[in-house]
Protein backbone atom coordinates (compact mmCIF):
# COMPACT_ATOMS: atom_id res chain seq x y z
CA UNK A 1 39.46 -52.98 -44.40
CA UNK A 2 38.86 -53.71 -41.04
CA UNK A 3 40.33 -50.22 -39.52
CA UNK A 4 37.63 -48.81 -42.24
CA UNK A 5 34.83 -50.60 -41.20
CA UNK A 6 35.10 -49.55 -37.18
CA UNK A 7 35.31 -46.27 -38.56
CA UNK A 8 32.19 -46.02 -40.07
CA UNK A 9 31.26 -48.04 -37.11
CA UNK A 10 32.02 -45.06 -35.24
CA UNK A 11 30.51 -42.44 -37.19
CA UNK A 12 27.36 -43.91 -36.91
CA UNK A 13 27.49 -44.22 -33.37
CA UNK A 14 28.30 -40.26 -33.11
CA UNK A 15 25.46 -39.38 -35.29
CA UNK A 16 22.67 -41.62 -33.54
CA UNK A 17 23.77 -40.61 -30.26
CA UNK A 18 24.00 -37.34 -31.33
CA UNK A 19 19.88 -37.50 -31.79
CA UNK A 20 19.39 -37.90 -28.38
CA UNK A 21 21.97 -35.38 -26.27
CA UNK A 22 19.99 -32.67 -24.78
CA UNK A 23 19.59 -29.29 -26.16
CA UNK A 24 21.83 -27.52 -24.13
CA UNK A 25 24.57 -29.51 -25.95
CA UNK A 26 23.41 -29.01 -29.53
CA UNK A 27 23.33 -25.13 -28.90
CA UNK A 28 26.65 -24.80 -27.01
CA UNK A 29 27.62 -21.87 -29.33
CA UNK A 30 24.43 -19.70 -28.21
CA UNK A 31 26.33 -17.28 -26.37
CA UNK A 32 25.12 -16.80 -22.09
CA UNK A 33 22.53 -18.61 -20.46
CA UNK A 34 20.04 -18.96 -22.98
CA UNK A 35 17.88 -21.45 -20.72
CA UNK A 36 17.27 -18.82 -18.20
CA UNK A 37 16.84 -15.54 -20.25
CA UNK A 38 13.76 -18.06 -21.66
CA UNK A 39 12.91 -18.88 -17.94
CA UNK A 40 12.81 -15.54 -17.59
CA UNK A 41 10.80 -14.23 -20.37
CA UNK A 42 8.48 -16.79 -19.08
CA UNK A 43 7.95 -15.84 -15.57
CA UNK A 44 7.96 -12.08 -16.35
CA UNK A 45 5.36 -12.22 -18.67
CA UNK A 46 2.75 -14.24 -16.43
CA UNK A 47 3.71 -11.91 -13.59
CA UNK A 48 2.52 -8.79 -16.03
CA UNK A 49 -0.20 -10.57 -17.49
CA UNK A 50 -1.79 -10.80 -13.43
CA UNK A 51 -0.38 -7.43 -12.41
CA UNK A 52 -2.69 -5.97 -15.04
CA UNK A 53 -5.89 -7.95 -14.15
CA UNK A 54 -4.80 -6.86 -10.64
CA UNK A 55 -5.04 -3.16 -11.73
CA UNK A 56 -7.82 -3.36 -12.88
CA UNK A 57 -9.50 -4.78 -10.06
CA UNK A 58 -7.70 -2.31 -8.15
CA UNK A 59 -9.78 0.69 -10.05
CA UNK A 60 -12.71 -1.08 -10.89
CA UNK A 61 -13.29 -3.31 -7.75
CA UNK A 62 -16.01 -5.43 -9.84
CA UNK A 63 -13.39 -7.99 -10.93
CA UNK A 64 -14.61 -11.39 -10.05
CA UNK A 65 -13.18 -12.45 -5.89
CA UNK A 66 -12.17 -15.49 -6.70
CA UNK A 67 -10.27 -14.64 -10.08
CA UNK A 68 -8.88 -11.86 -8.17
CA UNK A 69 -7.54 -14.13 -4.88
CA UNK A 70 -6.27 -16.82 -7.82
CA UNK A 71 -4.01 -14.00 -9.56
CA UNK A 72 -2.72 -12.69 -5.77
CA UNK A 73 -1.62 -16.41 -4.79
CA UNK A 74 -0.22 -16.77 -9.00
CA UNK A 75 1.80 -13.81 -8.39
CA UNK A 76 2.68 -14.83 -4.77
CA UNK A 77 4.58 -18.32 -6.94
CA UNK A 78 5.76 -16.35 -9.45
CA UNK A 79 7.64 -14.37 -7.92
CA UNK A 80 8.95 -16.67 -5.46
CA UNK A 81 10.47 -18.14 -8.66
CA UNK A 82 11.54 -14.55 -10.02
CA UNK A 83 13.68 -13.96 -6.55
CA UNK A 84 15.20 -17.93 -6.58
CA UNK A 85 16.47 -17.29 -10.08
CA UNK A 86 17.73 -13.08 -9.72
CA UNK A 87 18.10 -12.70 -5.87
CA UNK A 88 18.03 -9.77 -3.93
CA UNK A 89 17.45 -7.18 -6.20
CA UNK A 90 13.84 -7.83 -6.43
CA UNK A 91 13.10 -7.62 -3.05
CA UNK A 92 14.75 -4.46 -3.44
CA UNK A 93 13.02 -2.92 -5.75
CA UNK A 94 9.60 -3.90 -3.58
CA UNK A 95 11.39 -2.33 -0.89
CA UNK A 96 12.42 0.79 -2.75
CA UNK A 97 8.77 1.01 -4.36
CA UNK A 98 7.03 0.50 -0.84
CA UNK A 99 7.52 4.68 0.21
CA UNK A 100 4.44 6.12 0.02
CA UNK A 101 0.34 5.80 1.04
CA UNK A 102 -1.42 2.49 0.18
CA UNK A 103 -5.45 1.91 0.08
CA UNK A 104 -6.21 -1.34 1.36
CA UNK A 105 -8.09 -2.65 -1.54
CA UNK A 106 -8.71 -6.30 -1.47
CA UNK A 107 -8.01 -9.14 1.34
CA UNK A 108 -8.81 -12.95 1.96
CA UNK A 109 -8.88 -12.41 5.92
CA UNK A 110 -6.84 -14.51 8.10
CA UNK A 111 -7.15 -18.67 7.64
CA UNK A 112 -8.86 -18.90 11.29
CA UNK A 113 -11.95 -16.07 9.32
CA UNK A 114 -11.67 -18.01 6.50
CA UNK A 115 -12.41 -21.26 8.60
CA UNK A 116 -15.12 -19.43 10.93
CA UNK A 117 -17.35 -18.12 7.59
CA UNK A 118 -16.45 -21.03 5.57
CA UNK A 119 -15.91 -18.25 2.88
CA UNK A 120 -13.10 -15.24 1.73
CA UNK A 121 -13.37 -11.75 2.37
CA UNK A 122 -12.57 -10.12 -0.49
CA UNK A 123 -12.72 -6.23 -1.39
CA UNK A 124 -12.24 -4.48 1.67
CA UNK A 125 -15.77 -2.38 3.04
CA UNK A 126 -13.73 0.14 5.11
CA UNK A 127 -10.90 3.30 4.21
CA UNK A 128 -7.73 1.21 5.39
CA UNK A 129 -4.43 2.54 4.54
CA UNK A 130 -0.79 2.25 5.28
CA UNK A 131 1.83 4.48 5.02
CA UNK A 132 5.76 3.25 4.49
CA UNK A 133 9.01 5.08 4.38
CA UNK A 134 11.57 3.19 3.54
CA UNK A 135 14.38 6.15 2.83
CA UNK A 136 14.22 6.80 7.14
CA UNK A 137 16.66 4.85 9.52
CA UNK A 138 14.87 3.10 11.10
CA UNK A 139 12.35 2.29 8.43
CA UNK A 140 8.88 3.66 9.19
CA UNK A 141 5.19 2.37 9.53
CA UNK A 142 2.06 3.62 9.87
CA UNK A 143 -1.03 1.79 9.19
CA UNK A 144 -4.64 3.34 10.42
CA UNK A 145 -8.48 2.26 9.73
CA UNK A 146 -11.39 5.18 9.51
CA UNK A 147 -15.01 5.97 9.40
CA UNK A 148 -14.81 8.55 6.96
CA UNK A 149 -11.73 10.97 7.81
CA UNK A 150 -11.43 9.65 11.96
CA UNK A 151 -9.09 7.09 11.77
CA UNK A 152 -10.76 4.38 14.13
CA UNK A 153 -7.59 2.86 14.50
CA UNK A 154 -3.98 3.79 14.11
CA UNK A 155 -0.57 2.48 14.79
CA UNK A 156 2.71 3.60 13.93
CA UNK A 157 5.97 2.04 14.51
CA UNK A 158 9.42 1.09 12.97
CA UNK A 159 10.27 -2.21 10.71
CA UNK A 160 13.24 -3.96 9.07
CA UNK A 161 12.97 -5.53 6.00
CA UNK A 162 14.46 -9.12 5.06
CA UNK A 163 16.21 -8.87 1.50
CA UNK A 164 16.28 -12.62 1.35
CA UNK A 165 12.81 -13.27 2.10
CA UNK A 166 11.15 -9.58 1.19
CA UNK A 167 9.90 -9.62 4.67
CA UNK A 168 8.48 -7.14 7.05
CA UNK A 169 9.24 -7.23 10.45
CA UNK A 170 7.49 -4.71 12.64
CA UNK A 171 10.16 -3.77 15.44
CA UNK A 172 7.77 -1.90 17.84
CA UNK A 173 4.98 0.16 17.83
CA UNK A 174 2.34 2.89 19.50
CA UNK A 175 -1.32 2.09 19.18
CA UNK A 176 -4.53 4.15 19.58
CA UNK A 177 -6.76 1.06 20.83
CA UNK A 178 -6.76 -1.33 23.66
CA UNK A 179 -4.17 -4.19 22.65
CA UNK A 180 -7.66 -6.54 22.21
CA UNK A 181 -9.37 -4.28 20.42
CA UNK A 182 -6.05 -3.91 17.99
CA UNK A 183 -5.79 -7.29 17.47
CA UNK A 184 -9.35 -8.17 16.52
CA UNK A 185 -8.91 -5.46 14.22
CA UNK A 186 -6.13 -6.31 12.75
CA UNK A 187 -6.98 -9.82 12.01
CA UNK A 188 -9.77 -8.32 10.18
CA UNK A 189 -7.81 -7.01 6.80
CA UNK A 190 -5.62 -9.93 6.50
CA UNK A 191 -2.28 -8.70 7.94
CA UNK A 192 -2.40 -10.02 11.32
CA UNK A 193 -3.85 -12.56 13.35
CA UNK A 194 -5.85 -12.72 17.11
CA UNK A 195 -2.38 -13.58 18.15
CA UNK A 196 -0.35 -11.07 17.30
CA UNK A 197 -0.72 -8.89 20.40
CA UNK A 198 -0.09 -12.38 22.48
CA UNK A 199 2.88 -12.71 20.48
CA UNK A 200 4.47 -9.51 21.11
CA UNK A 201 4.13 -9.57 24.85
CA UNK A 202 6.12 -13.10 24.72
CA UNK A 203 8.80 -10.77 22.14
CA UNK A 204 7.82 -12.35 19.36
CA UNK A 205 7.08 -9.73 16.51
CA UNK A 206 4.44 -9.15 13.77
CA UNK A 207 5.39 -9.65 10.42
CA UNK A 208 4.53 -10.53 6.85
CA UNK A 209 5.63 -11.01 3.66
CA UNK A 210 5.84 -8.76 0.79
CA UNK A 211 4.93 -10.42 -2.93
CA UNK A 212 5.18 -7.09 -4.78
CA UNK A 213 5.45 -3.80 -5.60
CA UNK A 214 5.29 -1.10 -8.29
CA UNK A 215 4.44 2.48 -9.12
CA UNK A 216 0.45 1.49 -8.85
CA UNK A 217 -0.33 -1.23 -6.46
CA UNK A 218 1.30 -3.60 -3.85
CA UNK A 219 0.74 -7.76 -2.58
CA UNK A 220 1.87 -8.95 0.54
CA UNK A 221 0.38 -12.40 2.60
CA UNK A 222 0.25 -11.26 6.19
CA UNK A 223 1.47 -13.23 9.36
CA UNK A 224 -2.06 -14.65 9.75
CA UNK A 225 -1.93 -15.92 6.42
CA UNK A 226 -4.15 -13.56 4.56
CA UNK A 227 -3.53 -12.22 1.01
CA UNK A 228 -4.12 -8.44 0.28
CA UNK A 229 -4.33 -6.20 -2.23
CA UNK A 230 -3.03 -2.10 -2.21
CA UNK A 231 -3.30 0.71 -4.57
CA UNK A 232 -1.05 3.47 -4.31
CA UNK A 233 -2.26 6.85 -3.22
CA UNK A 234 -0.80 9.31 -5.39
């Protein structure tokens, strides 16, 4: 009687425990990683959902600045997340996807413009575009600034790009302006900063960091901690 008794002791134990155990346990026979393919689903979908509004303002460039600047620093986190959880490919694909001519389309300005106008720039006023090729060895850059077709500004150089961090380094480059004047510039649409050109005389070199790309537009946060927008130049 006694033996019986623990038994159902036991049982009972099992079954109210049982109540509590996480999830993961209870659905052991779900076959892969079923916590992550939801994760996944998750991230994916939020990252489409501000892609699209991101289009749009891309085309329309009437979408509201500040919902436009909260979707580029959304997409920035979410796709942080996307490369912790899948790795290198994505930066890969942004890589493979970056070939081609971009139109400078929307930019906060560096954090020391920010700070001077107590404000964000937001869609660019000027024709700025940059020009990748990723499928040359070394990698290839090109970004100019015009007044109608004369390109006020122009630069071309070479750049490697960091799988782990889908980073841009620029390696070296030739420049059409005084080194002052290019900086100043620069520091204008987001992608550099004032000290850029003091950097690379001490051999420390421009960069910034690519968020994404596709087949219609492109994100990156520059080195002087802008945010910009591109649409691709078919």
């Amino acid at each position: 009687m006694k033996s019986f008794c623990q038994i159902i002791v036991c049982l009972a134990f099992v079954k109210t425990t049982a109540a509590f155990a996480p999830k993961a346990i209870l659905t052991r026979r779900i076959p892969g990683n079923t916590n992550l393919c939801v994760k996944q689903q998750d991230y994916d979908e939020k990252i489409a959902t501000n892609k699209d509004f991101l289009r749009k303002a891309a085309v329309t460039k009437c979408e509201d600045a500040e919902e436009v600047f909260n979707a580029l620093e959304d997409l920035e986190k979410l796709m942080r997340e996307k490369r912790k959880n899948e790795g290198e490919k994505v930066a890969q694909q942004v890589l493979d996807n970056l070939t081609g001519e971009w139109r400078l389309i929307f930019t906060t300005g560096t954090k020391k413009t920010q700070d001077r106008f107590k404000t964000k720039i937001n869609y660019f006023p000027l024709k700025a575009i940059q020009a990748f090729d990723s499928t040359k060895d070394p990698m290839y850059i090109e970004n100019a600034i015009y007044a109608g077709d004369f390109a006020v500004i122009k630069f071309k150089g070479d750049f490697e790009f960091s799988l782990k961090k889908s980073k841009i380094t620029i390696l070296g480059f030739t420049i059409n302006l005084k080194k002052d004047e290019a900086a100043k510039i620069g520091a204008s649409t987001g992608l550099g900063s004032e000290s850029n050109v003091k950097n690379a005389e001490k051999g420390k070199k421009a960069f910034f960091n690519w968020i994404s790309a596709d087949a219609d537009i492109a994100t990156a946060r520059g080195g002087g901690g802008g945010i910009a927008l591109w649409q691709k130049i078919e």
